[in-house]
PDB file of N, CA and C in Angstrom:
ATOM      1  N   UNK A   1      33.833-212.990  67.127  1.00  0.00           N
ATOM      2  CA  UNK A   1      33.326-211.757  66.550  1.00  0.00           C
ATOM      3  C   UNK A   1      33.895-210.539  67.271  1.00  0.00           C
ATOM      4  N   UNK A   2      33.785-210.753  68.469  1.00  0.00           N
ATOM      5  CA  UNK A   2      34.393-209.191  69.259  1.00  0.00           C
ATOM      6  C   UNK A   2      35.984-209.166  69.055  1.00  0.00           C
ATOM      7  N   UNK A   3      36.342-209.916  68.995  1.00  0.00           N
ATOM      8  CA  UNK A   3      38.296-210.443  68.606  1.00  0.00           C
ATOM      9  C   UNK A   3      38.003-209.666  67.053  1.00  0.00           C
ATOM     10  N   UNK A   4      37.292-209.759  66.347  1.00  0.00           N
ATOM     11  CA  UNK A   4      37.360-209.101  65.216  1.00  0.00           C
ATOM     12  C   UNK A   4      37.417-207.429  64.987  1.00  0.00           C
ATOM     13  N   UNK A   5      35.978-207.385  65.771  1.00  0.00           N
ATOM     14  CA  UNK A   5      35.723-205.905  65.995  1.00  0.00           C
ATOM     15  C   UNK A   5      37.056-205.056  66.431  1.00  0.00           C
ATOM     16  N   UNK A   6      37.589-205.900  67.372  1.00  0.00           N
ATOM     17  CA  UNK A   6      38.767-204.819  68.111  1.00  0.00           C
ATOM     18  C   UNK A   6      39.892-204.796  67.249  1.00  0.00           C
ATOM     19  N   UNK A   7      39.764-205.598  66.030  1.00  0.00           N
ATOM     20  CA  UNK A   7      41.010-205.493  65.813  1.00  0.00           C
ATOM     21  C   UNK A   7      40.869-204.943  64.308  1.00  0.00           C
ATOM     22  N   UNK A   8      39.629-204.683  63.634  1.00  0.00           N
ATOM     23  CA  UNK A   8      38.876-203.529  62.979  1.00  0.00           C
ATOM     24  C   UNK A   8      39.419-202.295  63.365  1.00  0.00           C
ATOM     25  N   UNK A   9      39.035-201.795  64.403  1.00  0.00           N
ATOM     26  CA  UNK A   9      39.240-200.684  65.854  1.00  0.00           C
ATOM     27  C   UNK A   9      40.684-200.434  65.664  1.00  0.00           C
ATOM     28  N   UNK A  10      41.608-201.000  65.504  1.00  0.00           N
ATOM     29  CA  UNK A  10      42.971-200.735  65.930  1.00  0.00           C
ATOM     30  C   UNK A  10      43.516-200.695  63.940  1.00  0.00           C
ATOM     31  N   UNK A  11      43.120-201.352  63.449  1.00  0.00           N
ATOM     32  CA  UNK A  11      43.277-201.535  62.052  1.00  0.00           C
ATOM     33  C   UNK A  11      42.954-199.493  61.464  1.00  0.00           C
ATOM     34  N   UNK A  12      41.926-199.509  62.257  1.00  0.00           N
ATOM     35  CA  UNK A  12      40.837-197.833  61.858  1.00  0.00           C
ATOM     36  C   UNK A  12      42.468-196.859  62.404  1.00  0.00           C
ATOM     37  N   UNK A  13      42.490-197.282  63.767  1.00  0.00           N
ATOM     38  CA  UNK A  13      43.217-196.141  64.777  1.00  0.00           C
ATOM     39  C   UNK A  13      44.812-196.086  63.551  1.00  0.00           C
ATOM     40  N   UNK A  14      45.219-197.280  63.563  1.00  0.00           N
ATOM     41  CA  UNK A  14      46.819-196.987  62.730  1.00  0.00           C
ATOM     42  C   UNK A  14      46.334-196.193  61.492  1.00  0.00           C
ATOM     43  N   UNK A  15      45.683-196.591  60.491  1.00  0.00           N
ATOM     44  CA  UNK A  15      45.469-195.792  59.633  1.00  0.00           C
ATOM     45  C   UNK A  15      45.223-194.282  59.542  1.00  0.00           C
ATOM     46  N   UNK A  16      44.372-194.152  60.876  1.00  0.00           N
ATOM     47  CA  UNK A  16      44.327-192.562  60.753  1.00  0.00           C
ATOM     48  C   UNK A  16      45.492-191.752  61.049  1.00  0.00           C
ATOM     49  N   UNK A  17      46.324-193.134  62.495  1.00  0.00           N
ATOM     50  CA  UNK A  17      47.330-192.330  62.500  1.00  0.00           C
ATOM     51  C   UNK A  17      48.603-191.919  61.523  1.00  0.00           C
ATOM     52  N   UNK A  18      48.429-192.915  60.815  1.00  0.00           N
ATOM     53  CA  UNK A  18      49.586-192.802  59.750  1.00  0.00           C
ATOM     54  C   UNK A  18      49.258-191.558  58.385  1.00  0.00           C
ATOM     55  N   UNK A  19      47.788-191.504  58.621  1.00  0.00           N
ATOM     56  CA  UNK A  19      47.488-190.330  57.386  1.00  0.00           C
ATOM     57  C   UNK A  19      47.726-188.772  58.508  1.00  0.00           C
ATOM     58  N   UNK A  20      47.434-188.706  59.888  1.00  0.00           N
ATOM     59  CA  UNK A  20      47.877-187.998  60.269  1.00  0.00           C
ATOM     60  C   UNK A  20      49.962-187.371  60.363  1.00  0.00           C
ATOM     61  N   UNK A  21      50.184-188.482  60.413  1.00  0.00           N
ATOM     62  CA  UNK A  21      51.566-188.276  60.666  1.00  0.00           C
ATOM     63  C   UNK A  21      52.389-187.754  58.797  1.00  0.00           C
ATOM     64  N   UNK A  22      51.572-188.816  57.681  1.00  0.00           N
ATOM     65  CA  UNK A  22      51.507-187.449  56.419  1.00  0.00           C
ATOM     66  C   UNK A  22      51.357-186.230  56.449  1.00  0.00           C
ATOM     67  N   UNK A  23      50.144-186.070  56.842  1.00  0.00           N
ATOM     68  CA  UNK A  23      49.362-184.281  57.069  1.00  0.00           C
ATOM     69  C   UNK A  23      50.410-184.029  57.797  1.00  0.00           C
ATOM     70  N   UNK A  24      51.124-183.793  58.494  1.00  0.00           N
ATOM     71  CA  UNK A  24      52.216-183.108  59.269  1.00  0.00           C
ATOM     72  C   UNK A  24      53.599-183.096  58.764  1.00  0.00           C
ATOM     73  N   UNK A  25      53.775-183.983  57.700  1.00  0.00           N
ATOM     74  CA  UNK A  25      55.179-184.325  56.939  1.00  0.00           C
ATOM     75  C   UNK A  25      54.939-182.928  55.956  1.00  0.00           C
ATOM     76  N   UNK A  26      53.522-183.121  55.564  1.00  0.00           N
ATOM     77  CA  UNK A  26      53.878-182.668  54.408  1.00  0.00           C
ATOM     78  C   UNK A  26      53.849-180.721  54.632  1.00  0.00           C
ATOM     79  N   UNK A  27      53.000-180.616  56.151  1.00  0.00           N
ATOM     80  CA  UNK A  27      53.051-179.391  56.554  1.00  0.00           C
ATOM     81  C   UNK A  27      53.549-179.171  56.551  1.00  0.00           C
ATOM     82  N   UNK A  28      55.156-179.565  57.517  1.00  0.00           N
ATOM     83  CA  UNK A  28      56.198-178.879  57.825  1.00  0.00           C
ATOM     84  C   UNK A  28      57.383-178.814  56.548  1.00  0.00           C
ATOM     85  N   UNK A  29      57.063-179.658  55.479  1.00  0.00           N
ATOM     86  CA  UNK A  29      58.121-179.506  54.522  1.00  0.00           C
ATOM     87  C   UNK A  29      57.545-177.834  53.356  1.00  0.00           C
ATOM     88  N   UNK A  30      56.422-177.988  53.482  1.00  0.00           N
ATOM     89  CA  UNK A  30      55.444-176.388  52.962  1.00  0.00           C
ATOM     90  C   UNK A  30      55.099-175.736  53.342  1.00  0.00           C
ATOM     91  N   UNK A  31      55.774-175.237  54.657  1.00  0.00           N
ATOM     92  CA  UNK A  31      55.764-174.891  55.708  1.00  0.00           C
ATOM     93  C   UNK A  31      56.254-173.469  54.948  1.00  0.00           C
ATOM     94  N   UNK A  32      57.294-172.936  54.669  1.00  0.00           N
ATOM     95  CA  UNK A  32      58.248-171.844  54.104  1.00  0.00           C
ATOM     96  C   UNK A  32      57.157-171.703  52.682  1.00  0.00           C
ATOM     97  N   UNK A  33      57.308-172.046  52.055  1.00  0.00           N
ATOM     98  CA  UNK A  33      56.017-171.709  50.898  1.00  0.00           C
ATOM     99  C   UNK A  33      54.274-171.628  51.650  1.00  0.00           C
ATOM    100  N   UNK A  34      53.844-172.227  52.330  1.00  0.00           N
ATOM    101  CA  UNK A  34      52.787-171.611  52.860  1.00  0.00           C
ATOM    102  C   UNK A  34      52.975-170.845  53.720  1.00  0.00           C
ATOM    103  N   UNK A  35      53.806-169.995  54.644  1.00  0.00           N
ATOM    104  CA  UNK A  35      53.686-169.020  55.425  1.00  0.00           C
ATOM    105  C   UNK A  35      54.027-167.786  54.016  1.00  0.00           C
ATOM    106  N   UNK A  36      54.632-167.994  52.867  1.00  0.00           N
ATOM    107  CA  UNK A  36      55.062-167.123  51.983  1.00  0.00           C
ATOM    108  C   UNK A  36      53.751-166.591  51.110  1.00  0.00           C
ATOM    109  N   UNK A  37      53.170-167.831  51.063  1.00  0.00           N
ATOM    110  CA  UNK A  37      51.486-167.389  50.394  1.00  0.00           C
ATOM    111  C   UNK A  37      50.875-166.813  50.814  1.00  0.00           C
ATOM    112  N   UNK A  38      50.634-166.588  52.740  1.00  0.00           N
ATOM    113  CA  UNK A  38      49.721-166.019  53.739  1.00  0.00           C
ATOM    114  C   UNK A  38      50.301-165.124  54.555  1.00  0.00           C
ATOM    115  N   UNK A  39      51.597-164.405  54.070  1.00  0.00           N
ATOM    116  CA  UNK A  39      52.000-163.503  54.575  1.00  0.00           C
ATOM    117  C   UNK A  39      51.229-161.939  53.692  1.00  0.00           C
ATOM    118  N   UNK A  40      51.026-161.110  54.795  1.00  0.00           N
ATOM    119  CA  UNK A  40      50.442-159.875  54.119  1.00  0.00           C
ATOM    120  C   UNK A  40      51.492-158.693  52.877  1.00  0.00           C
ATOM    121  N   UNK A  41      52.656-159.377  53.059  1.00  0.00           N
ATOM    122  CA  UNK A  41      53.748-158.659  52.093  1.00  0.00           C
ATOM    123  C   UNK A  41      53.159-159.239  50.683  1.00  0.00           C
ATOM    124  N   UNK A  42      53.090-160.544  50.491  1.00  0.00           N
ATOM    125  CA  UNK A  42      52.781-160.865  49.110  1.00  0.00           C
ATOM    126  C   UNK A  42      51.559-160.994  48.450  1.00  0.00           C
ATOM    127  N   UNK A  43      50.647-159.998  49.246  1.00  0.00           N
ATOM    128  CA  UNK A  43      49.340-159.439  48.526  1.00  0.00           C
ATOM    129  C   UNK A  43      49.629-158.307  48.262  1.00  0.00           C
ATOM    130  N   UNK A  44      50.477-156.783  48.605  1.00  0.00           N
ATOM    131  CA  UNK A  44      50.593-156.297  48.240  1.00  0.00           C
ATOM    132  C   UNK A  44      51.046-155.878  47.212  1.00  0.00           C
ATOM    133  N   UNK A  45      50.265-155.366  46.041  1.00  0.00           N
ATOM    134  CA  UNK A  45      51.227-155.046  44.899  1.00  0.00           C
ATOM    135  C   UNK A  45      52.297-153.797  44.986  1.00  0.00           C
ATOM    136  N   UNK A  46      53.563-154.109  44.095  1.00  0.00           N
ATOM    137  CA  UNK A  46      54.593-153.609  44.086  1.00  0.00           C
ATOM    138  C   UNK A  46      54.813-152.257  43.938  1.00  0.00           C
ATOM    139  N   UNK A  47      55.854-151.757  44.491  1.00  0.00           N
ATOM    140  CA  UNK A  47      55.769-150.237  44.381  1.00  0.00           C
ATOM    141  C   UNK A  47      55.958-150.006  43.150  1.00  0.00           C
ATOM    142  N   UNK A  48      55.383-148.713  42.587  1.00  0.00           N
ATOM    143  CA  UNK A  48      55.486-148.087  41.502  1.00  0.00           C
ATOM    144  C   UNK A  48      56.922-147.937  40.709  1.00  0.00           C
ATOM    145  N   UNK A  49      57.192-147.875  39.742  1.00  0.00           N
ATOM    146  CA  UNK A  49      58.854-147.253  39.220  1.00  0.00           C
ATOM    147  C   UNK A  49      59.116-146.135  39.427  1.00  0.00           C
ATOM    148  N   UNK A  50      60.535-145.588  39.475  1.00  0.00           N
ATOM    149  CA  UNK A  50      60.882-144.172  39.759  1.00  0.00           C
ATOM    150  C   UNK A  50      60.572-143.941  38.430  1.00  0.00           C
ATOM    151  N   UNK A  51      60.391-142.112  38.382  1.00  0.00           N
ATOM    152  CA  UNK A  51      59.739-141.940  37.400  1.00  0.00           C
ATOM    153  C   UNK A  51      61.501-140.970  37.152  1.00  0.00           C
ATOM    154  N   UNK A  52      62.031-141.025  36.134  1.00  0.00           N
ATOM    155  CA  UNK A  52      63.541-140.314  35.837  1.00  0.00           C
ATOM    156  C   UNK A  52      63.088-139.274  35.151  1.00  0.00           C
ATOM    157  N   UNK A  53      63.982-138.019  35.248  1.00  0.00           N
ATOM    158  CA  UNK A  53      63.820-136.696  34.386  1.00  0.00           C
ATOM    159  C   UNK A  53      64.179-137.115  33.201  1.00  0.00           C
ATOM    160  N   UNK A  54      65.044-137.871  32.798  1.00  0.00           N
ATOM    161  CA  UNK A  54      65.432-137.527  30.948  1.00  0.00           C
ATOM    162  C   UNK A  54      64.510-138.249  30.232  1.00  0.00           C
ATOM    163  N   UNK A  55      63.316-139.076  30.392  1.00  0.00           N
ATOM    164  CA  UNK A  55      62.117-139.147  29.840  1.00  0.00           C
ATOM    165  C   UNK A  55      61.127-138.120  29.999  1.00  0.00           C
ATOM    166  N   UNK A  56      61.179-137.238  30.786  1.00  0.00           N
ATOM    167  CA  UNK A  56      60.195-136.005  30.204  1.00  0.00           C
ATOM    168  C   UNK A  56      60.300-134.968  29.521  1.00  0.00           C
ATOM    169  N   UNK A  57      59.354-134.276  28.806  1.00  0.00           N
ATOM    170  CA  UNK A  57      59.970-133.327  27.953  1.00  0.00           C
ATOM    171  C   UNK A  57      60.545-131.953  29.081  1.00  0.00           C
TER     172      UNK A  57
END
């Protein structure tokens, strides 16, 4: 039974580590698109248009 448990235990440990070592694959490949989402430039909306003289009266 304890030969079991431990090897439950180690069965638990690889798995997490392998979903950890995903979570980090997939960070660093969305890495450039998520710093692009949470940068403060791309909440700002865009500057206005120049406004040209030969459209006014």
């Amino acid at each position: 039974m304890n030969r079991q448990r431990g090897q439950g235990v180690v069965e638990y440990g690889l798995i997490i580590g392998l979903i950890a070592i995903i979570v980090i694959a997939v960070i660093v490949a969305l890495g450039p698109q998520i710093k692009e989402i949470w940068s403060p430039d791309s909440a700002a909306p865009p500057p206005p248009a120049p406004v040209s003289s030969d459209t006014q009266p």
